[in-house]
N, C-alpha and C. Protein backbone atom coordinates (compact mmCIF):
# COMPACT_ATOMS: atom_id res chain seq x y z
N UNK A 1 0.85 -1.18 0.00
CA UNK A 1 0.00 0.00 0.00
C UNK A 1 0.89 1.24 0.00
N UNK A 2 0.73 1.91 -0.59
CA UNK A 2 1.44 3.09 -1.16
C UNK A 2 1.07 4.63 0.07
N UNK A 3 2.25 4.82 0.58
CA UNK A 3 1.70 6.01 1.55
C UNK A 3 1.60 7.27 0.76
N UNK A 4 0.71 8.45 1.28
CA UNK A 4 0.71 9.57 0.58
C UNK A 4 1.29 10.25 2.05
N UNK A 5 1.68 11.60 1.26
CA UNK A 5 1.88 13.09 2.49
C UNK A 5 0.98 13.59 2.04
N UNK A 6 0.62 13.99 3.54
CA UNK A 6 -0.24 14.95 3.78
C UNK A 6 0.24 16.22 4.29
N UNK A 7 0.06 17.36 2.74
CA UNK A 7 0.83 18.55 3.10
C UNK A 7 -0.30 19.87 3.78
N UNK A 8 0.09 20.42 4.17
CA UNK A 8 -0.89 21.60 4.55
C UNK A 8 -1.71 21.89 3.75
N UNK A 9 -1.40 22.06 2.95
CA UNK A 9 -2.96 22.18 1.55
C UNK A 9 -3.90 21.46 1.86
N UNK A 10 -3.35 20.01 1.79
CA UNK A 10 -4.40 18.41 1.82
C UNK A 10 -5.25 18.59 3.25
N UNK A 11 -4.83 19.02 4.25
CA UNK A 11 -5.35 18.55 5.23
C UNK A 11 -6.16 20.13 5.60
N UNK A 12 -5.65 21.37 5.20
CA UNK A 12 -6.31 22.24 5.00
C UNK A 12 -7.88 22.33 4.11
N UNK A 13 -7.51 21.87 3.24
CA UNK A 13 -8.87 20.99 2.02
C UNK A 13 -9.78 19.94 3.07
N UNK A 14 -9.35 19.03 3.78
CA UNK A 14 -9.94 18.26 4.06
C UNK A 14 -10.89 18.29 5.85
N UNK A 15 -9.83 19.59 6.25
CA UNK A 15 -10.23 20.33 7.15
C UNK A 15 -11.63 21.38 6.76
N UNK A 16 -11.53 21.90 5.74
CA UNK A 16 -13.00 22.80 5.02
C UNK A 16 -13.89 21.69 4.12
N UNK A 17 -13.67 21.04 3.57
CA UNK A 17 -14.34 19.43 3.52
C UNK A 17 -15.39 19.36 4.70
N UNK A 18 -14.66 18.59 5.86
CA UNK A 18 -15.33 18.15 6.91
C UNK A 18 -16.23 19.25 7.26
N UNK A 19 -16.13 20.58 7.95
CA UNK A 19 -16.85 21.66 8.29
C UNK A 19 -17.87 21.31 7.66
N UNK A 20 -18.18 21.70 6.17
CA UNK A 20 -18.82 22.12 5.33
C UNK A 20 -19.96 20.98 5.33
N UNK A 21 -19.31 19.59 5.42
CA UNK A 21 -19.97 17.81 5.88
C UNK A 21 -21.17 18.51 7.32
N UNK A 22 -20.37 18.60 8.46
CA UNK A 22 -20.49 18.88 9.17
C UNK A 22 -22.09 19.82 9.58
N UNK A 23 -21.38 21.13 8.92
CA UNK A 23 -22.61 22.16 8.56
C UNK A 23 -24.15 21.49 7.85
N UNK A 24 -23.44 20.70 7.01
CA UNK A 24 -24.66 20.55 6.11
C UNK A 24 -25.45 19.43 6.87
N UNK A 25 -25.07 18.37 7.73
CA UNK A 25 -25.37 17.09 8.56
C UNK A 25 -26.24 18.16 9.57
N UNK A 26 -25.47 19.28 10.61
CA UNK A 26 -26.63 19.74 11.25
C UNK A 26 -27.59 20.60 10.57
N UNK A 27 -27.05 21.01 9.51
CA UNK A 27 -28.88 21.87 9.38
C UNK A 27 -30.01 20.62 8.82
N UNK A 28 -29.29 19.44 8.20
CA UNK A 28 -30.28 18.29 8.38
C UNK A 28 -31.10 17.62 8.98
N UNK A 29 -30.47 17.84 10.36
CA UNK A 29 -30.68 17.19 11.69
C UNK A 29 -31.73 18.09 12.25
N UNK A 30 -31.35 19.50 12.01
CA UNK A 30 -32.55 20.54 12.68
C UNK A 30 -33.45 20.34 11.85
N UNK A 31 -33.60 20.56 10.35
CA UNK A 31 -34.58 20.06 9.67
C UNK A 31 -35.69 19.14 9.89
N UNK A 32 -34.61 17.94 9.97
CA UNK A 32 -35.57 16.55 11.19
C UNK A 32 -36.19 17.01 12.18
N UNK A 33 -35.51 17.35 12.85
CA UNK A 33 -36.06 17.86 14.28
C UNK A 33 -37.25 19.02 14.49
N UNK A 34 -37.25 19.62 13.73
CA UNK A 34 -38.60 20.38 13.17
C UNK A 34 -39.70 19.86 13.00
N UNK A 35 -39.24 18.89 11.75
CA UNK A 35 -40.81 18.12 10.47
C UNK A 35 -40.70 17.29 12.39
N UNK A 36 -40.10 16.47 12.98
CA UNK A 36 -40.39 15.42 13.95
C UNK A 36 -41.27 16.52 15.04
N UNK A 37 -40.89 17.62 15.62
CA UNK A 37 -41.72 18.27 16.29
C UNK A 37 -43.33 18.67 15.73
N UNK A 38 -43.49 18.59 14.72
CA UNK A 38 -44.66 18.93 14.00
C UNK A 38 -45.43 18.17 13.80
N UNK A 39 -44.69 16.55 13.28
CA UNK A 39 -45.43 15.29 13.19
C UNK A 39 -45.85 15.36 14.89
N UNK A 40 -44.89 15.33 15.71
CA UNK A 40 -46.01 14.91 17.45
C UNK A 40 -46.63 16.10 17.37
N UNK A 41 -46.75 17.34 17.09
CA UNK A 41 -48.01 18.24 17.49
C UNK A 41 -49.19 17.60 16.94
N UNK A 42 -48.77 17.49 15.50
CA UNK A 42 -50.66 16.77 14.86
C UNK A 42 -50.73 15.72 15.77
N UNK A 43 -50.04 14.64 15.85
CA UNK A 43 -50.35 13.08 16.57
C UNK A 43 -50.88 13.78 17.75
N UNK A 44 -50.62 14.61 18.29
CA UNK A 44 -51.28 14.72 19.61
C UNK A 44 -52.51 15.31 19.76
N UNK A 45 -52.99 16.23 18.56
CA UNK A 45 -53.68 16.37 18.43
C UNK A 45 -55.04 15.68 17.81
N UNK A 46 -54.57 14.82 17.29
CA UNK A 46 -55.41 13.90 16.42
C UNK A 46 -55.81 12.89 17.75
N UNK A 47 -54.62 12.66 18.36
CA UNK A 47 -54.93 11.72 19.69
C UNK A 47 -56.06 12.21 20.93
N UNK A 48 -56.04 13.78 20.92
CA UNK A 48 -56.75 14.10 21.88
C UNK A 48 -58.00 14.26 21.05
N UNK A 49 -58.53 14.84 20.09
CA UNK A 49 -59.50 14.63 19.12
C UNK A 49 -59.96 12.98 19.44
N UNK A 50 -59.46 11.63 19.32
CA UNK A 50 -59.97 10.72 19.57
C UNK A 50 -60.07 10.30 20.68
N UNK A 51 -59.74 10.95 21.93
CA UNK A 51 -60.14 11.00 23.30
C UNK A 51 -61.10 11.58 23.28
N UNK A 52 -61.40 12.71 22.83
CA UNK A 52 -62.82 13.07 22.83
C UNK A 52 -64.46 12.49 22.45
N UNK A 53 -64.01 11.93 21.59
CA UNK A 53 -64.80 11.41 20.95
C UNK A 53 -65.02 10.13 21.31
N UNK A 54 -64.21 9.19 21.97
CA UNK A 54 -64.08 8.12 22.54
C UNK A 54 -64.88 8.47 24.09
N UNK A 55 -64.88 10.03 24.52
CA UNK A 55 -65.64 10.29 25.73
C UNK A 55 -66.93 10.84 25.94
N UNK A 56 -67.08 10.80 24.65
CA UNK A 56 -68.49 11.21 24.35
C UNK A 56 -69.52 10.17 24.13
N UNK A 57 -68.75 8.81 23.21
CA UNK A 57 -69.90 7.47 23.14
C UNK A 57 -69.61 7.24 24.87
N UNK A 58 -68.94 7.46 25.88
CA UNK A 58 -69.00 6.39 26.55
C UNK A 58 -69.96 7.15 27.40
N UNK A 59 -70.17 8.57 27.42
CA UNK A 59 -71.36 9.21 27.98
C UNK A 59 -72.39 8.97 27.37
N UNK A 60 -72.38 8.45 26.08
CA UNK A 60 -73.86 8.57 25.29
C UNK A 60 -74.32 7.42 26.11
N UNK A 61 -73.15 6.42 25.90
CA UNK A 61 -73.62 4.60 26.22
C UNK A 61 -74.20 5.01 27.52
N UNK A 62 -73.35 6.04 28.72
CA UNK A 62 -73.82 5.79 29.93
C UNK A 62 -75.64 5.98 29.94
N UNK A 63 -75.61 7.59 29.24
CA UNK A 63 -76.96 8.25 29.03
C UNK A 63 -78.46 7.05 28.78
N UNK A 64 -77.47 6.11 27.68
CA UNK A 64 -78.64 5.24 27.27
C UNK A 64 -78.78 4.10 27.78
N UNK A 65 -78.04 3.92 28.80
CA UNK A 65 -78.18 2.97 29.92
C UNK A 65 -79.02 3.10 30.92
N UNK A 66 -78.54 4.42 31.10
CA UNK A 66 -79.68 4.80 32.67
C UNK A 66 -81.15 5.29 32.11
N UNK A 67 -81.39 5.25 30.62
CA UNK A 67 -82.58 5.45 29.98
C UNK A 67 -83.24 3.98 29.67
N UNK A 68 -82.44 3.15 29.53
CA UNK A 68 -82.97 2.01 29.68
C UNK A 68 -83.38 1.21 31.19
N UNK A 69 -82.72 1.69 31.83
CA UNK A 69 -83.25 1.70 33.59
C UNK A 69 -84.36 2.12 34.13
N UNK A 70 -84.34 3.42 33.39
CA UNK A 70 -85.47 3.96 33.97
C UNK A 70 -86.58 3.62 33.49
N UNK A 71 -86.78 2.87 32.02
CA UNK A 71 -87.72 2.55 31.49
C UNK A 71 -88.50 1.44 31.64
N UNK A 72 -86.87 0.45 32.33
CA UNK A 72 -87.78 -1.00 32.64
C UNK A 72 -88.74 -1.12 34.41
N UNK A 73 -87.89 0.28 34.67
CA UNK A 73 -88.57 0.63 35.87
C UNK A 73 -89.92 0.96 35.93
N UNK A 74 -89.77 2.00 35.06
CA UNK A 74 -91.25 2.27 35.15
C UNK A 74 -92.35 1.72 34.18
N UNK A 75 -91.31 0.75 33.42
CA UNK A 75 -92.66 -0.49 32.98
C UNK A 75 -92.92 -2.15 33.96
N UNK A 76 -92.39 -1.89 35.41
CA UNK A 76 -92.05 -3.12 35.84
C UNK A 76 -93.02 -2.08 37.02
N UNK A 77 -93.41 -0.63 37.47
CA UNK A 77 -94.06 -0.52 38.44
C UNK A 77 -95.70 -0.53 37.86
């Protein structure tokens, strides 16, 4: 395997290389980290939207339970 030197130029180059890697990897990462903060705002919102609504049949169910109570009641007096 054949060695190279690495003269100040090369490693100067490869030193503004990396940065530039570097730079461009985090504004990617914040990018992510954005669209990912935005995806959990909707999910959470969509989630509490189906809590709601999930708390509303279980009041309806209750509603039409105790309407069916009261009915066999007062067809049983």
């Amino acid at each position: 395997m054949e060695r190279s030197a690495w003269t100040d130029e090369r490693l100067s180059n490869l030193a503004a290389t990396l940065d530039m890697s570097i730079k461009l990897l985090r504004e990617e990462v914040h990018t992510l980290r954005e669209e990912m903060r935005q995806d959990f705002r909707d999910l959470r919102a969509d989630l509490s939207a189906c809590q709601r609504q999930i708390a509303q049949i279980g009041w309806a169910l209750a509603a039409a339970l105790i309407g069916a109570i009261i009915a066999l009641i007062v067809a049983l007096a």
